[in-house]
PDB file of N, CA and C in Angstrom:
ATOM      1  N   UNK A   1       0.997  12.991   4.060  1.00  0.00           N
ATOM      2  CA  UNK A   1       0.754  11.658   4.562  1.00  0.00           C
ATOM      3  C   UNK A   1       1.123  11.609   6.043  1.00  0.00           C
ATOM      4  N   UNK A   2       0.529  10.638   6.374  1.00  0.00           N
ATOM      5  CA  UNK A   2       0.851  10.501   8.352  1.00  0.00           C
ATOM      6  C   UNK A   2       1.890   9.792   8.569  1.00  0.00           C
ATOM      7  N   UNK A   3       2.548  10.069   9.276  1.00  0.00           N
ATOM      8  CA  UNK A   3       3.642   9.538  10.019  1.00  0.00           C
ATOM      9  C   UNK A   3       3.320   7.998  10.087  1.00  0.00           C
ATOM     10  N   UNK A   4       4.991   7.909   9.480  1.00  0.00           N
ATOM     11  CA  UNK A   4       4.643   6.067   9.279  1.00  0.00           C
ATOM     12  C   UNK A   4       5.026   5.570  10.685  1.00  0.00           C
ATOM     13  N   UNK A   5       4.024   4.581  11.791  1.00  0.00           N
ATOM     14  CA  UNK A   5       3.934   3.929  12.984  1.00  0.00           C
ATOM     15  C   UNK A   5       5.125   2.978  12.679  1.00  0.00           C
ATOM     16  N   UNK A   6       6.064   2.793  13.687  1.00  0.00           N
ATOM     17  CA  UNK A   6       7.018   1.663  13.840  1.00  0.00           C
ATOM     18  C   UNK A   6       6.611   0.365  13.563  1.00  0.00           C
ATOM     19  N   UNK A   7       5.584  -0.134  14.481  1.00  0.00           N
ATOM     20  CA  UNK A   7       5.157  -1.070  14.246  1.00  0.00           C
ATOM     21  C   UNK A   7       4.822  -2.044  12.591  1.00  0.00           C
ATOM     22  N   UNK A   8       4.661  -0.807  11.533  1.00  0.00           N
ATOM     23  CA  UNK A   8       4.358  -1.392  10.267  1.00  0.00           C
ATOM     24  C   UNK A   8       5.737  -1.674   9.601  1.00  0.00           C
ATOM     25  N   UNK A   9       7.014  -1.169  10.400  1.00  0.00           N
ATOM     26  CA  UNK A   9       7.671  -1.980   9.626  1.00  0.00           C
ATOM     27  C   UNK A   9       8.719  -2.103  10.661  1.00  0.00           C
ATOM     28  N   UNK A  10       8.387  -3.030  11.864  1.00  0.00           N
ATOM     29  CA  UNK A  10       8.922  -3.908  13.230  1.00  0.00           C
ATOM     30  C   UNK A  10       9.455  -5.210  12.536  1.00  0.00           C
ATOM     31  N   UNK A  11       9.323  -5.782  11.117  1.00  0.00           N
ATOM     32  CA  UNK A  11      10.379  -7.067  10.956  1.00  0.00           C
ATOM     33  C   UNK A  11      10.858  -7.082   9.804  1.00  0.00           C
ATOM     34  N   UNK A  12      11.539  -8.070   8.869  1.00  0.00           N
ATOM     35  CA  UNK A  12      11.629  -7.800   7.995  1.00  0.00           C
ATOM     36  C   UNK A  12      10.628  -8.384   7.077  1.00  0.00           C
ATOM     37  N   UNK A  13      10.880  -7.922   5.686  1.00  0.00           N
ATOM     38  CA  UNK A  13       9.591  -7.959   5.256  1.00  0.00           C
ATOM     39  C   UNK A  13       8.301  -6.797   4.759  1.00  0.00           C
ATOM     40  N   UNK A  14       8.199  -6.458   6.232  1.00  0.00           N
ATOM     41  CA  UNK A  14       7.487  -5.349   5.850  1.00  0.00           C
ATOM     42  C   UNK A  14       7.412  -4.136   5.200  1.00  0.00           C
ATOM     43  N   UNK A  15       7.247  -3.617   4.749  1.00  0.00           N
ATOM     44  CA  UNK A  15       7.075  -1.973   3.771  1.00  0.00           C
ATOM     45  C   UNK A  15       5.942  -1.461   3.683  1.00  0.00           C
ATOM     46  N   UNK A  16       6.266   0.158   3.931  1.00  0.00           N
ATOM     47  CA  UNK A  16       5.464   1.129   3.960  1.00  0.00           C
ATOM     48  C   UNK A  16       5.593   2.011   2.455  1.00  0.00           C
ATOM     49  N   UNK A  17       4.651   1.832   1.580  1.00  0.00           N
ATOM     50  CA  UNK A  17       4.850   2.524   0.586  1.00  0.00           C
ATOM     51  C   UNK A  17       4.188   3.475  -0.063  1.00  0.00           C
ATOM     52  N   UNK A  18       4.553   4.915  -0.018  1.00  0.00           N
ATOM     53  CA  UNK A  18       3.685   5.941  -0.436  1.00  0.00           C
ATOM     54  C   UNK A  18       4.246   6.079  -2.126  1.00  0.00           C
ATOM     55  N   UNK A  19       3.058   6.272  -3.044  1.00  0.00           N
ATOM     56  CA  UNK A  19       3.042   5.890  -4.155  1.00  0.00           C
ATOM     57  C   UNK A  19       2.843   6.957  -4.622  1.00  0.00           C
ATOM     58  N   UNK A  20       3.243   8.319  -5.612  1.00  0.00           N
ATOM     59  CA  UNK A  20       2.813   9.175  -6.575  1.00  0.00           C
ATOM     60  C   UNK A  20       2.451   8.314  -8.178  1.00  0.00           C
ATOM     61  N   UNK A  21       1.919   9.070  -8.838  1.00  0.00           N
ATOM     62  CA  UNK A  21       1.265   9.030 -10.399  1.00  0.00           C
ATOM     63  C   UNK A  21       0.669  10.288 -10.653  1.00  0.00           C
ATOM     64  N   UNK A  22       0.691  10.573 -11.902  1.00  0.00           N
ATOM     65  CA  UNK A  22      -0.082  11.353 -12.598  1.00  0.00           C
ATOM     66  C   UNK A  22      -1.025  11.519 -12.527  1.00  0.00           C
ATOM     67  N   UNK A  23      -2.127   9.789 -12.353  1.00  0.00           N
ATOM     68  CA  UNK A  23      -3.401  10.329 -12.470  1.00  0.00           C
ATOM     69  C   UNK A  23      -3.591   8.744 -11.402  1.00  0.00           C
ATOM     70  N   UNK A  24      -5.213   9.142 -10.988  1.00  0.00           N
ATOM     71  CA  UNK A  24      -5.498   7.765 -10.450  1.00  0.00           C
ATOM     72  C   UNK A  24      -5.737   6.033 -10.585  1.00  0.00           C
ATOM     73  N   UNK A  25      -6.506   6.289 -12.192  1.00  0.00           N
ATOM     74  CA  UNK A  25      -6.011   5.040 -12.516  1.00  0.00           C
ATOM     75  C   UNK A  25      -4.873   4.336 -12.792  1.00  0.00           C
ATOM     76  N   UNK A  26      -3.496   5.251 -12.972  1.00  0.00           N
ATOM     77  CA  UNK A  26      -2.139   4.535 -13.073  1.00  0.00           C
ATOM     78  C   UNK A  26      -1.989   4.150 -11.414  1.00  0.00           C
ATOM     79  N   UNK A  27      -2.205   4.741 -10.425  1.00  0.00           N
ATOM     80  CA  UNK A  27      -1.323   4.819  -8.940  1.00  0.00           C
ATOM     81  C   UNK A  27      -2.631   3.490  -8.925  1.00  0.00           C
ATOM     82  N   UNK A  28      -3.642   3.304  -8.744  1.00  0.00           N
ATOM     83  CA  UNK A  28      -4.635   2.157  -8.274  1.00  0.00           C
ATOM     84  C   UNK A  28      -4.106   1.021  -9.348  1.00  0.00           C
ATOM     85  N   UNK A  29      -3.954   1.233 -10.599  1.00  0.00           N
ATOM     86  CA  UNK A  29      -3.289  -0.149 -11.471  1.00  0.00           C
ATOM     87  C   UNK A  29      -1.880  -0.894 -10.636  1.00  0.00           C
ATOM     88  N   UNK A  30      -0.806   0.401  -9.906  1.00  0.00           N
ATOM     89  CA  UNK A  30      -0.152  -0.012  -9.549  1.00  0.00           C
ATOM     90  C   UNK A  30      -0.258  -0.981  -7.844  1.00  0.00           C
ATOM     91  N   UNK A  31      -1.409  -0.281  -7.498  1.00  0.00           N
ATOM     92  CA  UNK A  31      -1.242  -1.034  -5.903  1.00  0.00           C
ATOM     93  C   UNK A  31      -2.227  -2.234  -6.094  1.00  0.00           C
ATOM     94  N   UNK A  32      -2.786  -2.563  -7.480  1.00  0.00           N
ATOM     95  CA  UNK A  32      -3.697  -3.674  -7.730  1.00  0.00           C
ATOM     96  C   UNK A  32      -2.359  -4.827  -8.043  1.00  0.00           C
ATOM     97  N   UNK A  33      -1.677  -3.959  -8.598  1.00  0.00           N
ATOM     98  CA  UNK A  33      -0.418  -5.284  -9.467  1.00  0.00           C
ATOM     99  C   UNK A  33       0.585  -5.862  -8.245  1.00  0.00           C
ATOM    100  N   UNK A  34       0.796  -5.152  -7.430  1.00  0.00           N
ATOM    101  CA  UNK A  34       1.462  -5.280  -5.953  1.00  0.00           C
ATOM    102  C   UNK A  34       0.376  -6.070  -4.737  1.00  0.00           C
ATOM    103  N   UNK A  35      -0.822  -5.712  -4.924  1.00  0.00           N
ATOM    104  CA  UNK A  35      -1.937  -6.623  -4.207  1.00  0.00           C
ATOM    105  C   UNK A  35      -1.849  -8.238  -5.076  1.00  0.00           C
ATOM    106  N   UNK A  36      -2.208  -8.464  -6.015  1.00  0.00           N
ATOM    107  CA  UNK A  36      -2.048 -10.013  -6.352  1.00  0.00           C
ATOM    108  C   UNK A  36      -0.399 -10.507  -6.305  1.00  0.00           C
ATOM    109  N   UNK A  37       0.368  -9.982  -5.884  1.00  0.00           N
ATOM    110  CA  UNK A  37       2.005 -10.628  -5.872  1.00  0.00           C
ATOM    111  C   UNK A  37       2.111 -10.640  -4.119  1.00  0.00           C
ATOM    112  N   UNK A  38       1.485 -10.086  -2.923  1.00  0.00           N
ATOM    113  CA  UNK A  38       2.242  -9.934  -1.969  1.00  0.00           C
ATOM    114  C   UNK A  38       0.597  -9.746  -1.032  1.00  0.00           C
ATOM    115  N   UNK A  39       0.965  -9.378   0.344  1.00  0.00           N
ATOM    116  CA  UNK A  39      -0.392  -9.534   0.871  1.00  0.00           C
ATOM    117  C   UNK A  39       0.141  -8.168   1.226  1.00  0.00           C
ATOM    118  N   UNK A  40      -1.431  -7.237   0.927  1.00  0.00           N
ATOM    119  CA  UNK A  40      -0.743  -5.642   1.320  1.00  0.00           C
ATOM    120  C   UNK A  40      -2.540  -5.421   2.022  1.00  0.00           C
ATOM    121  N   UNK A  41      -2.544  -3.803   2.157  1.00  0.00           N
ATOM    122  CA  UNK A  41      -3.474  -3.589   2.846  1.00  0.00           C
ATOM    123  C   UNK A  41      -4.606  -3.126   2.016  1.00  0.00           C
ATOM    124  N   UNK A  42      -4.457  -3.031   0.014  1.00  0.00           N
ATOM    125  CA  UNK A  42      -4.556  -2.297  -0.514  1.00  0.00           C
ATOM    126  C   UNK A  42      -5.316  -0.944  -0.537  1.00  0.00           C
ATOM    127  N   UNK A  43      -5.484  -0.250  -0.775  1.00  0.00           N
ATOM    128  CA  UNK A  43      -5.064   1.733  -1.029  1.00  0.00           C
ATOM    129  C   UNK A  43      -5.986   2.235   0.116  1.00  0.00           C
ATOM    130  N   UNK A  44      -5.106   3.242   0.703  1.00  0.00           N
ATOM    131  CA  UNK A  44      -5.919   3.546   1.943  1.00  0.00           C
ATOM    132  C   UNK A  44      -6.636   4.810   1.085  1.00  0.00           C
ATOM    133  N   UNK A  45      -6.892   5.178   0.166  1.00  0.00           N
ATOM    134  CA  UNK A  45      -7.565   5.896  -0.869  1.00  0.00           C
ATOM    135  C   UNK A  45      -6.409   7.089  -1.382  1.00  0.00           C
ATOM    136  N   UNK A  46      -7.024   7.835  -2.369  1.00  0.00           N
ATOM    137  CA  UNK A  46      -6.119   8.881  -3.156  1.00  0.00           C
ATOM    138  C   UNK A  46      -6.443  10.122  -3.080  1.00  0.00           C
ATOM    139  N   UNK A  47      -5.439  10.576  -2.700  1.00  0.00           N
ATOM    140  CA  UNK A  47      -5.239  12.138  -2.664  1.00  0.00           C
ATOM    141  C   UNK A  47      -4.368  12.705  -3.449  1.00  0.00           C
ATOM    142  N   UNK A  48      -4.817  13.985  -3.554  1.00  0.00           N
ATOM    143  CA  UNK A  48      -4.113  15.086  -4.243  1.00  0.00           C
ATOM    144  C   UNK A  48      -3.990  16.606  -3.197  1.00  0.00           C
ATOM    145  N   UNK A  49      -2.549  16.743  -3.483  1.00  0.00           N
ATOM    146  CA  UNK A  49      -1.796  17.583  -2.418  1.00  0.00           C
ATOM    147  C   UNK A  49      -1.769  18.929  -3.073  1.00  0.00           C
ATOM    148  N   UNK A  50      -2.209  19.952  -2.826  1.00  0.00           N
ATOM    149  CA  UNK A  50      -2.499  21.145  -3.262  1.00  0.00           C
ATOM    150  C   UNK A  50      -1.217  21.417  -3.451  1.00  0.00           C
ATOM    151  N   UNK A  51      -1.050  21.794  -4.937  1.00  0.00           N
ATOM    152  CA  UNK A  51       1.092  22.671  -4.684  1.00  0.00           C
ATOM    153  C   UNK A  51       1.607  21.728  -5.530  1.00  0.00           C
ATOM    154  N   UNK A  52       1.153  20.239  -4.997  1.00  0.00           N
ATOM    155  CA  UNK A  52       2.130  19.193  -5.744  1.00  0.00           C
ATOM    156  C   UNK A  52       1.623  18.103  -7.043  1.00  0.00           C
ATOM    157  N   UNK A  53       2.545  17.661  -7.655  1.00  0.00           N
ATOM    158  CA  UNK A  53       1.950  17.321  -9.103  1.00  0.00           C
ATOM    159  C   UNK A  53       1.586  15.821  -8.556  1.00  0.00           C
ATOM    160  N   UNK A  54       0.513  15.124  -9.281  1.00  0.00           N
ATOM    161  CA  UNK A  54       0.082  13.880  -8.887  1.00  0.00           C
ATOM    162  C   UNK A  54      -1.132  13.189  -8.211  1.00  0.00           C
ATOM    163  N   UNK A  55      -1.228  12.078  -7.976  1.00  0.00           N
ATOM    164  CA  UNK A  55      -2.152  11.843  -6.994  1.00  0.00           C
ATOM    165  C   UNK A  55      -0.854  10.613  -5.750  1.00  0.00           C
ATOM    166  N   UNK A  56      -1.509  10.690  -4.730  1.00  0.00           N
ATOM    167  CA  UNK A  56      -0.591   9.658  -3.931  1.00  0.00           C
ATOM    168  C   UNK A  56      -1.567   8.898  -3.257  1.00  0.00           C
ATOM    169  N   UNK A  57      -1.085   7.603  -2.764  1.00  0.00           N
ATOM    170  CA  UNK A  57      -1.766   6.795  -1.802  1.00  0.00           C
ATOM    171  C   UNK A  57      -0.419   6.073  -0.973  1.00  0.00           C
ATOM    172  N   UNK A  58      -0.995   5.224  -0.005  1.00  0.00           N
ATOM    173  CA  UNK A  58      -0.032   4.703   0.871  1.00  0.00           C
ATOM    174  C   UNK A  58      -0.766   2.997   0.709  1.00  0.00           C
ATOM    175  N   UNK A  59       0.433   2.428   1.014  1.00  0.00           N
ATOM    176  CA  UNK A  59      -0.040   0.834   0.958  1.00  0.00           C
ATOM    177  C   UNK A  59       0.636   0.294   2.491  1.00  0.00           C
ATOM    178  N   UNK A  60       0.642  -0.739   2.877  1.00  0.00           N
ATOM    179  CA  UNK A  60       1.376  -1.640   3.168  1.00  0.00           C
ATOM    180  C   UNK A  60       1.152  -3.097   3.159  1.00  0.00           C
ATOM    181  N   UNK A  61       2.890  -3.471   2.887  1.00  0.00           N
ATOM    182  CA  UNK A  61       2.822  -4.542   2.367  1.00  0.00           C
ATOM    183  C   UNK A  61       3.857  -5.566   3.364  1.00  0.00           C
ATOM    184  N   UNK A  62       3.588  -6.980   2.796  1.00  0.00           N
ATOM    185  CA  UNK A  62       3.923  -7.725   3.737  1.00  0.00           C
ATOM    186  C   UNK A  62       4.710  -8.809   3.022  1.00  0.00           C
ATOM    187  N   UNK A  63       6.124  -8.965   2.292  1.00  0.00           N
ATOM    188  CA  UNK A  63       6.718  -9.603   1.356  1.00  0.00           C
ATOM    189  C   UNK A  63       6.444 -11.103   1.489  1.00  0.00           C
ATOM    190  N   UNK A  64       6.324 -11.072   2.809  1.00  0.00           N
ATOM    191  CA  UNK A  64       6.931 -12.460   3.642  1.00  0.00           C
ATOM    192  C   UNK A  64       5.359 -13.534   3.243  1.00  0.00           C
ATOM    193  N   UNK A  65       4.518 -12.988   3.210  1.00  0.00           N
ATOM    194  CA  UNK A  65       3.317 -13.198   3.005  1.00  0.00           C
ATOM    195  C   UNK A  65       2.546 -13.228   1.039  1.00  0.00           C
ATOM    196  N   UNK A  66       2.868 -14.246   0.461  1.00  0.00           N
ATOM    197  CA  UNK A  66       2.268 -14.598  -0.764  1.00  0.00           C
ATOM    198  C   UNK A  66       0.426 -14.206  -0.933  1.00  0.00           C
ATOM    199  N   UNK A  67       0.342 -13.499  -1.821  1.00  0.00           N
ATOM    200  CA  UNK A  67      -1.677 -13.569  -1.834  1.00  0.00           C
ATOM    201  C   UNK A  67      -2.188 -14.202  -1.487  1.00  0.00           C
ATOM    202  N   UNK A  68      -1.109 -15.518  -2.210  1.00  0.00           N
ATOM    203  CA  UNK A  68      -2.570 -16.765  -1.866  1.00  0.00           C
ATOM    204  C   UNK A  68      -2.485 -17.603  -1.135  1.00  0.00           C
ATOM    205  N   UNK A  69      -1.518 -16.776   0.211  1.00  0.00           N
ATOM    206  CA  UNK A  69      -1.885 -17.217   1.630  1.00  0.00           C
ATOM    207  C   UNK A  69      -2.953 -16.384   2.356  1.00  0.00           C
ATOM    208  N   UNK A  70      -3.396 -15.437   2.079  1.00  0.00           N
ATOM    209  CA  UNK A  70      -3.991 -15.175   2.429  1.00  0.00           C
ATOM    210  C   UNK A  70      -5.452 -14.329   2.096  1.00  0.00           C
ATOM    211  N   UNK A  71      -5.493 -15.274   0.838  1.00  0.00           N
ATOM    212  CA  UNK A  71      -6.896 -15.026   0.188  1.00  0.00           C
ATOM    213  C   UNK A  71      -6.851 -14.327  -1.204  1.00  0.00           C
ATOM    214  N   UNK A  72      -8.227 -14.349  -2.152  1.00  0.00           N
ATOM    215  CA  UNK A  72      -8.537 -14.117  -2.953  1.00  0.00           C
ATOM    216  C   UNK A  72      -7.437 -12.880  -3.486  1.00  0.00           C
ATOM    217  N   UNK A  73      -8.072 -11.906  -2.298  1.00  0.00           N
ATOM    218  CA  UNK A  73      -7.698  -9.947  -2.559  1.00  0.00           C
ATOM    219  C   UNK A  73      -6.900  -9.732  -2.195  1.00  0.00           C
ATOM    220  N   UNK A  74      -5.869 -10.682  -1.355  1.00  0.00           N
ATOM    221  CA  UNK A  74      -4.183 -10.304  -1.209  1.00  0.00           C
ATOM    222  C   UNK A  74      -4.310  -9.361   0.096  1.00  0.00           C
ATOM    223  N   UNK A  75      -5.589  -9.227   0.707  1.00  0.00           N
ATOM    224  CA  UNK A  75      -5.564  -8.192   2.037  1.00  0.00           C
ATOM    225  C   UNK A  75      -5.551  -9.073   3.439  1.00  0.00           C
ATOM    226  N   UNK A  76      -4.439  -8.293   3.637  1.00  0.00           N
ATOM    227  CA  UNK A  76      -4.065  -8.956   4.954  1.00  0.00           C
ATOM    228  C   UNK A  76      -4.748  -7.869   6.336  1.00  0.00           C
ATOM    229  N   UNK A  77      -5.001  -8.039   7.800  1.00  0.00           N
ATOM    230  CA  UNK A  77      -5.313  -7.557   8.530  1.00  0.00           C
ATOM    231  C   UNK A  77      -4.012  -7.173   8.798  1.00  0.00           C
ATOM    232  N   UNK A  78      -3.976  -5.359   9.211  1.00  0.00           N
ATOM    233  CA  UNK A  78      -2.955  -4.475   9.538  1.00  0.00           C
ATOM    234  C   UNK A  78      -3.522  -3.776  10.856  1.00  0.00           C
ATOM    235  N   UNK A  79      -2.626  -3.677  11.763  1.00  0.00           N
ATOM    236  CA  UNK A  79      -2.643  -2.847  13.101  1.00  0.00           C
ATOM    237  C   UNK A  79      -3.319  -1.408  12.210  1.00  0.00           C
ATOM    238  N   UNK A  80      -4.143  -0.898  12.699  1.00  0.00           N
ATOM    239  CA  UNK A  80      -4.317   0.840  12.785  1.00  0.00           C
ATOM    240  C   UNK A  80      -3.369   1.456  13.217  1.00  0.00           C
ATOM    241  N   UNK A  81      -3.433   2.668  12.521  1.00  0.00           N
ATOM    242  CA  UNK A  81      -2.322   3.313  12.789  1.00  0.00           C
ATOM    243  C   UNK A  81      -2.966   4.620  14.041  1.00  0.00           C
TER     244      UNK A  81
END
């Protein structure tokens, strides 16, 4: 995974969260169940790391920020990294 940018977690609130699972539909069930509770960026997609057991993705999320401030899909606009 890439180097997590300062900026994504400059207040409080914010979190950067890289996620393992077994397989992909558990790690996407999980950043779906974290997307309707919080406004995140949801899944910058899934990979699998040659060597290592799992699949991973990265989220970020924004505590401070409820879904349904900011829409249906809980996706908030995030700086690029």
């Amino acid at each position: 995974m890439e180097k997590i940018d300062a900026q994504h977690v400059s207040e409080p609130g914010l979190l950067v969260l890289d996620t393992t699972a077994g397989d992909e539909e558990t790690v996407l069930a999980a950043v779906a169940e974290l997307d309707r509770r919080w406004a995140t960026s949801g899944s910058a997609g899934v990979r699998r790391v040659p060597g290592e057991p799992g699949v991973k993705t990265r989220l970020y999320v924004d505590l401070l920020w409820l879904s349904t401030q900011v829409g249906h899909s809980g996706h908030r606009s995030w700086p690029q990294e």
